[in-house]
Protein backbone atom coordinates (compact mmCIF):
# COMPACT_ATOMS: atom_id res chain seq x y z
CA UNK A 1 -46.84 -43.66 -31.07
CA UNK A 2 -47.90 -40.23 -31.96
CA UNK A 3 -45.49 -37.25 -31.28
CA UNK A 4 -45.64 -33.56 -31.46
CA UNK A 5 -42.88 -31.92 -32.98
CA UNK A 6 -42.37 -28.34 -33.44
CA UNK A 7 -39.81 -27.02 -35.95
CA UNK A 8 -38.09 -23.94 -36.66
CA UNK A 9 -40.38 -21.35 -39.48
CA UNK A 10 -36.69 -20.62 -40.41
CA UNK A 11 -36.55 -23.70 -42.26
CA UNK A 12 -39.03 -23.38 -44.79
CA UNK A 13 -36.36 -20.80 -46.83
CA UNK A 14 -34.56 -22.76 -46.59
CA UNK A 15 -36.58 -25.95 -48.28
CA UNK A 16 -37.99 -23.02 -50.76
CA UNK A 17 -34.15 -22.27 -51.77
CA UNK A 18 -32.86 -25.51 -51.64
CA UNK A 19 -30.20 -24.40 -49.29
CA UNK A 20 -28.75 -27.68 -47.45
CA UNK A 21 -25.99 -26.06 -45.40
CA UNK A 22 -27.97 -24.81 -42.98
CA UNK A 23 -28.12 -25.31 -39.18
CA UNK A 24 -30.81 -26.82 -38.10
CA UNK A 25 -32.91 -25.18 -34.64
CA UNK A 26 -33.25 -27.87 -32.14
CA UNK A 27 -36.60 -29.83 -32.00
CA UNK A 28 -39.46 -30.22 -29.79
CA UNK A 29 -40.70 -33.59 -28.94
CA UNK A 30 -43.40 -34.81 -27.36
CA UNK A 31 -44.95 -38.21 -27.07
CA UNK A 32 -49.37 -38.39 -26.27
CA UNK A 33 -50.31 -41.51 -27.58
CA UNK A 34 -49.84 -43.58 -24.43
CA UNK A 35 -51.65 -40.75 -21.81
CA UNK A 36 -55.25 -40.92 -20.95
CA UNK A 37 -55.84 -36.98 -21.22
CA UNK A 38 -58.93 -37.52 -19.73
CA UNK A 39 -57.69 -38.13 -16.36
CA UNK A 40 -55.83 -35.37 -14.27
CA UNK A 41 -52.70 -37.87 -13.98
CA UNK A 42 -51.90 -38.19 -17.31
CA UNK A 43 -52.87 -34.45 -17.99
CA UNK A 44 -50.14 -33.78 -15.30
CA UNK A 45 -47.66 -36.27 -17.42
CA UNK A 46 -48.58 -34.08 -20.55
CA UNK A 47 -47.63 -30.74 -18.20
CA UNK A 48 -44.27 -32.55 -17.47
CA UNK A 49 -43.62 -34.03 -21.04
CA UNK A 50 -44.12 -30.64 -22.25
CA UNK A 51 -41.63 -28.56 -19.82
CA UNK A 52 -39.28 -31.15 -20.21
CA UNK A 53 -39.37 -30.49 -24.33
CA UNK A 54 -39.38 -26.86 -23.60
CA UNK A 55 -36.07 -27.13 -21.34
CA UNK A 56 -34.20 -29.29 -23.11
CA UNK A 57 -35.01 -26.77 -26.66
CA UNK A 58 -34.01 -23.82 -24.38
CA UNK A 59 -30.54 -25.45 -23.04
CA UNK A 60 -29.71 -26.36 -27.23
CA UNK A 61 -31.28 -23.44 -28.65
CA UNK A 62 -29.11 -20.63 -29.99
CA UNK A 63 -30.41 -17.06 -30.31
CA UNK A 64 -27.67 -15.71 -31.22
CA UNK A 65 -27.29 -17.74 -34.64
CA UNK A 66 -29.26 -15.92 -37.25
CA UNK A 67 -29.48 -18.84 -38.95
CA UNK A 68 -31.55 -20.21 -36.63
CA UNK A 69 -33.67 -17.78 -34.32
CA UNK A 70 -37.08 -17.68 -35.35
CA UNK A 71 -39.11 -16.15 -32.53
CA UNK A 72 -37.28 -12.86 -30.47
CA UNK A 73 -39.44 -14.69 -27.57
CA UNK A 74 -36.81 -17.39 -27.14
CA UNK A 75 -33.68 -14.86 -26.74
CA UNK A 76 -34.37 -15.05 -22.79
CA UNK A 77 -33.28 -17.42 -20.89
CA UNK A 78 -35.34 -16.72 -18.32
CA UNK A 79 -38.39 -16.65 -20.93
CA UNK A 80 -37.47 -19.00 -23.20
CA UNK A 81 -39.24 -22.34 -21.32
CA UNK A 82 -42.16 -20.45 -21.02
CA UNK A 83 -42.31 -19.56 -24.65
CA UNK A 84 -41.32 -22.26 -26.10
CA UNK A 85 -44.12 -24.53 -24.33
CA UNK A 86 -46.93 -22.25 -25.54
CA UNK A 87 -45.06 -22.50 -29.02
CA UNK A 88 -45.34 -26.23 -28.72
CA UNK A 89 -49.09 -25.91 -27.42
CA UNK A 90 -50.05 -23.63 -30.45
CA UNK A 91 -49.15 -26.68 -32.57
CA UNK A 92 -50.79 -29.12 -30.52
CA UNK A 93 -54.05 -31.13 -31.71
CA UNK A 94 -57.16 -29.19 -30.55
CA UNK A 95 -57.86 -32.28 -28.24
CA UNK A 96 -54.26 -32.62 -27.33
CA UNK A 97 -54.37 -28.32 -26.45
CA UNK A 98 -57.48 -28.63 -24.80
CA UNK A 99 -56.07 -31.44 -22.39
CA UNK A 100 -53.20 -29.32 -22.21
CA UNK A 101 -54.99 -26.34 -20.77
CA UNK A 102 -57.44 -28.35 -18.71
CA UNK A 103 -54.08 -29.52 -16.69
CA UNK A 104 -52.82 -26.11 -16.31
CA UNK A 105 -55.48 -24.74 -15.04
CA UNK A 106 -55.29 -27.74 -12.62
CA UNK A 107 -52.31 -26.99 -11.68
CA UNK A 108 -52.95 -23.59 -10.71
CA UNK A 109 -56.15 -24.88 -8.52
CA UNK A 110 -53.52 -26.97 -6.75
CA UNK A 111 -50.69 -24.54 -6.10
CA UNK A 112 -53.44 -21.52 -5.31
CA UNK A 113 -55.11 -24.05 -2.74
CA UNK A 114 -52.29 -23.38 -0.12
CA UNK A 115 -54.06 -20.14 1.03
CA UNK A 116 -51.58 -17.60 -0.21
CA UNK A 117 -52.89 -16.16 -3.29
CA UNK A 118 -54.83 -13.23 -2.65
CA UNK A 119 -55.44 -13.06 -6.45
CA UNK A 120 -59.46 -12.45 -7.59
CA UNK A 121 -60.18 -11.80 -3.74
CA UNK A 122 -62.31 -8.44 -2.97
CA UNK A 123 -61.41 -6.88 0.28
């Protein structure tokens, strides 16, 4: 099964100095092997897979350990999800990315469809 995993650019000091003590940043995870990411559904799973990764990171993910913050990004809560999925996405397979974006924008069709959005509208 192929998997996407994102780890911390704080650990390659430590691999450099040979430094085994230290804590380890939660990983990223995310399984693509079994989706079809040419079809909107599994491009939807991907969307979810993703999120999911990028919430469960944020709820283990300590900003406050110098040891382990590696991108000022992931500090917020409130921005943390957010940043850590386009984190993940940056290290995604180009195919994988361009799925990946293909279901966002998707997405956005869908939720702008219920007539509310005003956004790229002349007057």
């Amino acid at each position: 099964m192929k998997l996407l995993v994102l780890l911390s650019a704080a650990l390659l000091p430590a691999c450099a100095s040979g430094t085994s003590a230290m804590a380890f940043p939660p990983r990223m995870v995310v399984a693509y092997r079994d989706l079809r990411l040419d079809t909107a559904e599994d491009r939807a799973k991907l969307i979810r897979r993703v999120e999911r990764a990028a919430a469960t990171f944020c709820e283990a993910y300590d900003p406050m350990d110098p040891e382990t913050r590696f991108d000022a990004r992931l500090a917020s809560g409130r921005h943390c999800p957010g940043a850590a999925a386009i984190l993940l996405a940056q290290h995604m397979p180009a195919n994988v990315r361009r799925a990946y974006r293909a279901g966002r924008r998707e997405q956005g069709a869908v939720r702008g469809s219920t007539g509310t959005s005003t956004r790229g509208k002349s007057k």
